[in-house]
Protein backbone atom coordinates (compact mmCIF):
# COMPACT_ATOMS: atom_id res chain seq x y z
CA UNK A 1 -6.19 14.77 15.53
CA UNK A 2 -7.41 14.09 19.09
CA UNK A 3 -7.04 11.69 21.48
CA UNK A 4 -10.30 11.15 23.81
CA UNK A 5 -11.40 8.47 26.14
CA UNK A 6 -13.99 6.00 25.13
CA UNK A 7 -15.65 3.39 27.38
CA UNK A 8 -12.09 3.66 29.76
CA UNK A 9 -9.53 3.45 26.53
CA UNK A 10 -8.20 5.74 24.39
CA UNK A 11 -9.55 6.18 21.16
CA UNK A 12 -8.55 8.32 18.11
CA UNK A 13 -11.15 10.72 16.64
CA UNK A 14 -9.54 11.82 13.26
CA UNK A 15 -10.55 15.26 12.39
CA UNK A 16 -9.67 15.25 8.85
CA UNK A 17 -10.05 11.48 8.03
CA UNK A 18 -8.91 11.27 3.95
CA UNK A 19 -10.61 7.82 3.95
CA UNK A 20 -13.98 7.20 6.04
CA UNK A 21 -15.84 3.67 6.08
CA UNK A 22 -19.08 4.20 7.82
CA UNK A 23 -20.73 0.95 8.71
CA UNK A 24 -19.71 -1.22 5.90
CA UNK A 25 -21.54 -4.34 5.58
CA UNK A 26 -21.01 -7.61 2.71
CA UNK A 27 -21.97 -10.93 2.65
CA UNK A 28 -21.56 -13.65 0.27
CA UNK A 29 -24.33 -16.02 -0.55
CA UNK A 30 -25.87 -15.14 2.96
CA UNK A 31 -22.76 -15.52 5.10
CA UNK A 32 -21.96 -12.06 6.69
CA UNK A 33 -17.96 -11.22 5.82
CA UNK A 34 -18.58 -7.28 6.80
CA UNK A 35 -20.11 -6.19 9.75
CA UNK A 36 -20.92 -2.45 10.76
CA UNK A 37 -17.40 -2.09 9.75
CA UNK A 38 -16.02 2.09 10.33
CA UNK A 39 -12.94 3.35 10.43
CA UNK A 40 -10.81 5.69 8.73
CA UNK A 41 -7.42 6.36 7.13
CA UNK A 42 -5.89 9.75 8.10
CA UNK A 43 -3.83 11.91 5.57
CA UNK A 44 -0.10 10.91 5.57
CA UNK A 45 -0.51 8.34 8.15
CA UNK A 46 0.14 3.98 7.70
CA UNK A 47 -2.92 2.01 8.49
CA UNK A 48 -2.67 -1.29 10.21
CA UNK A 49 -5.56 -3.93 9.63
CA UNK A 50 -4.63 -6.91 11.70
CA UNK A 51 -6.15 -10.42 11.94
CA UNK A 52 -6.51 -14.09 10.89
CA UNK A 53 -6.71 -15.24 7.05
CA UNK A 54 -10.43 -15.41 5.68
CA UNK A 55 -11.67 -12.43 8.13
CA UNK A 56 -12.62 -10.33 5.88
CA UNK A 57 -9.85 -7.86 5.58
CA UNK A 58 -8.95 -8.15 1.55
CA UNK A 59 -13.13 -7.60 1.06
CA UNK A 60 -12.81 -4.83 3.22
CA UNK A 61 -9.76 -3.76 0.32
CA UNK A 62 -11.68 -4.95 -2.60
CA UNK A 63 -14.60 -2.68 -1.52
CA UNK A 64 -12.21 0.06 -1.18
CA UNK A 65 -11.12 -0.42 -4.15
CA UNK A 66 -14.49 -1.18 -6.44
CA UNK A 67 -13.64 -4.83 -7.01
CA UNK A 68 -16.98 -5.75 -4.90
CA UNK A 69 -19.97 -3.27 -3.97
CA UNK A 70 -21.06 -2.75 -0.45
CA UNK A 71 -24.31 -4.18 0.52
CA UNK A 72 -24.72 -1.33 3.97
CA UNK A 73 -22.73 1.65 4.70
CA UNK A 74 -20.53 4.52 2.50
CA UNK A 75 -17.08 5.40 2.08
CA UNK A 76 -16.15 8.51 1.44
CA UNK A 77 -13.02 9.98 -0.05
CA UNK A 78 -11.55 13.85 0.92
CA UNK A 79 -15.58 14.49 1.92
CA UNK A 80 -16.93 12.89 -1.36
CA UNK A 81 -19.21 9.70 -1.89
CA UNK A 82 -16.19 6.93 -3.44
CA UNK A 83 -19.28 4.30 -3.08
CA UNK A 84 -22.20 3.40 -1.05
CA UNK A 85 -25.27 0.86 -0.91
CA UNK A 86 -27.73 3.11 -3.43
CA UNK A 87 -24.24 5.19 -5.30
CA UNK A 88 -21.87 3.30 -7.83
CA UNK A 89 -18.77 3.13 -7.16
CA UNK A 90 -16.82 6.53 -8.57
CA UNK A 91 -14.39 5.32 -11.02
CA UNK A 92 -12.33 8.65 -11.16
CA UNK A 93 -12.64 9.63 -7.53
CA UNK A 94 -11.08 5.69 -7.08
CA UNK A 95 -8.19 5.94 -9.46
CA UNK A 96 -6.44 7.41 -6.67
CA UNK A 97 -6.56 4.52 -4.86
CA UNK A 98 -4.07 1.57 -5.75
CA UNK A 99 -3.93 -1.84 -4.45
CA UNK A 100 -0.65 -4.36 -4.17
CA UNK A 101 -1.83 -8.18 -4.17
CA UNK A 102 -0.23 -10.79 -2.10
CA UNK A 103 0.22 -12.82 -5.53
CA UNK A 104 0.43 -10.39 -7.82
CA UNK A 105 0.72 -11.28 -12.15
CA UNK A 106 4.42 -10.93 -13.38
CA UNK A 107 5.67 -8.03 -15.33
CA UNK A 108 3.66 -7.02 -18.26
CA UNK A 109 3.68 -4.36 -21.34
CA UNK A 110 2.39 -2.23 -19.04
CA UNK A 111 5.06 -2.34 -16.83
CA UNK A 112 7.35 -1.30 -19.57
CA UNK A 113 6.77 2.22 -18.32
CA UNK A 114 8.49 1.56 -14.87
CA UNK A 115 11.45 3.61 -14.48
CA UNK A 116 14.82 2.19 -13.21
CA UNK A 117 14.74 4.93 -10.45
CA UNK A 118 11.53 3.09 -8.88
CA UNK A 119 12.66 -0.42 -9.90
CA UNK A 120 15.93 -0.20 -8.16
CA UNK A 121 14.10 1.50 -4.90
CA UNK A 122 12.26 -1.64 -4.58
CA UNK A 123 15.83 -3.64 -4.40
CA UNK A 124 15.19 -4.65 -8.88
CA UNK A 125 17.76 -4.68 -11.63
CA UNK A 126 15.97 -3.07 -15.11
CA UNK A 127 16.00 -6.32 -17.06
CA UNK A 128 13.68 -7.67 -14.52
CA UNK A 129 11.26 -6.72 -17.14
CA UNK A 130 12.64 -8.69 -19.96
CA UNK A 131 12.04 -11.60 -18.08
CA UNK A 132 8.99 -14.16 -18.26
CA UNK A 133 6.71 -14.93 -15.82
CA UNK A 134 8.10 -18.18 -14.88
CA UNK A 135 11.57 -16.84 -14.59
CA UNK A 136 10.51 -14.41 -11.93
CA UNK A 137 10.12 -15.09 -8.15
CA UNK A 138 7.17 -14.11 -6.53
CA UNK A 139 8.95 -11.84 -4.28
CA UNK A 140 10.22 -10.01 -7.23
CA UNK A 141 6.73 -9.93 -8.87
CA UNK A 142 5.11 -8.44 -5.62
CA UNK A 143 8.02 -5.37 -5.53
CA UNK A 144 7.34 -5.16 -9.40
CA UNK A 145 3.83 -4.42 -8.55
CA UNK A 146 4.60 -1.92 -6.03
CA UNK A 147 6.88 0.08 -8.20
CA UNK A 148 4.55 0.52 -10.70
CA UNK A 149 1.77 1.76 -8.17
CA UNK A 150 3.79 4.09 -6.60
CA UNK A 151 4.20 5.66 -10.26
CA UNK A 152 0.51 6.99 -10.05
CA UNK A 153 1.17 8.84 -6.61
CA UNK A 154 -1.65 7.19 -4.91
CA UNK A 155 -3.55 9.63 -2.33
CA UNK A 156 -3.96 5.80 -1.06
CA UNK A 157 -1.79 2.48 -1.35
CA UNK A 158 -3.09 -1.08 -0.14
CA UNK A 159 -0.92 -3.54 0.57
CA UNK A 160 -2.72 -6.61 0.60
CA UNK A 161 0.09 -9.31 2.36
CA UNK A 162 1.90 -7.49 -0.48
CA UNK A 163 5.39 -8.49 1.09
CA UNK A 164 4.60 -11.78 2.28
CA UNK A 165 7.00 -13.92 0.14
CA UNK A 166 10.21 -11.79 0.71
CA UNK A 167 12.48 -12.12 3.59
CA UNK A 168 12.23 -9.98 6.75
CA UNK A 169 15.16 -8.00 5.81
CA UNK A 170 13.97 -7.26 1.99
CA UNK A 171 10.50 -6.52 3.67
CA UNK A 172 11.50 -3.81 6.23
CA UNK A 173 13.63 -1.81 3.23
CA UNK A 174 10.73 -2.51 0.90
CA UNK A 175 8.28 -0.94 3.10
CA UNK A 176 10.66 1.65 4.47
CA UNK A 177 10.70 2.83 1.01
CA UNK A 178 7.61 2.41 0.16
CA UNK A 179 6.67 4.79 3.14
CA UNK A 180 8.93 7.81 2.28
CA UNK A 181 7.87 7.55 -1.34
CA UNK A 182 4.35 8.09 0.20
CA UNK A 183 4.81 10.61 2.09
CA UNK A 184 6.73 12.58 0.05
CA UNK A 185 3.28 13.78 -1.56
CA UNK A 186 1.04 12.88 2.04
CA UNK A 187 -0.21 9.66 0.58
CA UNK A 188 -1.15 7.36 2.84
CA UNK A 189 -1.09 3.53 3.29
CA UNK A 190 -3.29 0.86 5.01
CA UNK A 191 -1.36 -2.31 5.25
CA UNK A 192 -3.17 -5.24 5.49
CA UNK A 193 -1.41 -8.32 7.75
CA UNK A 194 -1.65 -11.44 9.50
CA UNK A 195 1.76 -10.48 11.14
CA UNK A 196 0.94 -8.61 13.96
CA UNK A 197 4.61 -7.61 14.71
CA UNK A 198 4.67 -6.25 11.34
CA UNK A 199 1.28 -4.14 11.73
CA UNK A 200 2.78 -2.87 15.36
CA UNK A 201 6.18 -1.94 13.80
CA UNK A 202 5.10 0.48 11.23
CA UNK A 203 1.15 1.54 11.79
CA UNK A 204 0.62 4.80 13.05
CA UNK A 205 -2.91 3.23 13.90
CA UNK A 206 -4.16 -0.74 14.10
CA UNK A 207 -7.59 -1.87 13.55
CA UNK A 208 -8.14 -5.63 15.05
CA UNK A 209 -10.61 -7.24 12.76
CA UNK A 210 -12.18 -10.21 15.08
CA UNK A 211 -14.31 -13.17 14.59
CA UNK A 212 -17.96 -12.03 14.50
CA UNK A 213 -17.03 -9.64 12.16
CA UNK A 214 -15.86 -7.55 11.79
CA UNK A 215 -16.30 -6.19 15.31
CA UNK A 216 -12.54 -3.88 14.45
CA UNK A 217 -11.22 -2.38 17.18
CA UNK A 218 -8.69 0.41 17.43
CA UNK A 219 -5.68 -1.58 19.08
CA UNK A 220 -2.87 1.22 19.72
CA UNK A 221 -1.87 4.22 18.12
CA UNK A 222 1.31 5.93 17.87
């Protein structure tokens, strides 16, 4: 990567950007939520997105991810078309791509498969699966969820506030983990936050999203 000065800041120009979004606009029933929105998400690297609640950052996710289409603009994945305004989104191109909700659903027959090498990564005892939904925490259904996402070896893993309701100490193993698991195979991970102290602590790079949105803004870079 290199590092060159842009209107009297630094700014990152990523040669080999795994993830580019190239002025992403959405809007809901005529309210813009996505502005002109680029950035991108190096190989191997953690990507901060940083800013209030109802901003815009899990649309900017869910477009990542297929949930919503993008009205303006193209993402592209290792130099292919993932989705644009006039392409559909690629279903296989996106499997590689896995997303951790801040209120994710409690374990399920599909999380049967989880192995107790990944469950007890994430700080969970095995029988955590035998339990019902109402008998788990939602701490230990958010680590749940990121166990079994790291068992696809995402080339990309959002974390949507996806360790918001465990305690700072739980969090920072969690997402040590979750990091070294990662880059064990040069995945990379955009973390999405309202805690900026988080985002600082372990983002290689930060994108501000602001009101007026989303005019993002590269805020440091390690």
């Amino acid at each position: 990567r290199n590092i060159t000065e842009d209107a009297g800041r630094q700014r990152m120009v990523v040669l080999q950007g795994m993830i580019s979004m190239e002025q992403i606009d959405k809007a809901f029933d005529g309210k813009q939520v996505l502005q002109n929105v680029t950035l991108d998400i190096p190989d191997g690297q953690i990507c901060g997105i940083f800013g209030k609640s109802g901003i815009g950052k899990s649309t900017l996710a869910k477009v990542l991810c297929g949930i919503c289409p993008p009205d303006g603009g193209r993402i592209l994945l290792d130099g292919q078309c993932l989705v644009s305004q006039n392409t559909p989104y690629d279903r296989k191109l996106g499997l590689s791509i896995q997303m951790v909700y801040q209120q994710p659903y409690a374990p399920k027959g599909k999380e049967r498969a989880l192995t107790q090498d990944v469950l007890v990564k994430v700080g969970l005892e095995p029988q955590i699966l035998a339990h019902l939904p109402h008998q788990i925490s939602g701490g230990e259904a958010q680590r749940v969820a990121i166990a079994r996402c790291l068992l696809f070896r995402p080339k990309l893993l959002i974390l949507d506030e996806a360790t918001s309701m465990l305690d700072v100490s739980t969090q920072a193993n969690v997402l040590g983990m979750v990091r070294r698991q990662m880059q064990e195979h040069h995945g990379s991970i955009l973390l999405i936050s309202h805690d900026e102290a988080l985002v600082n602590l372990l983002c290689d790079q930060i994108y501000v999203f602001e009101k007026k949105h989303t005019n993002q803004k590269e805020k440091n870079m390690k």
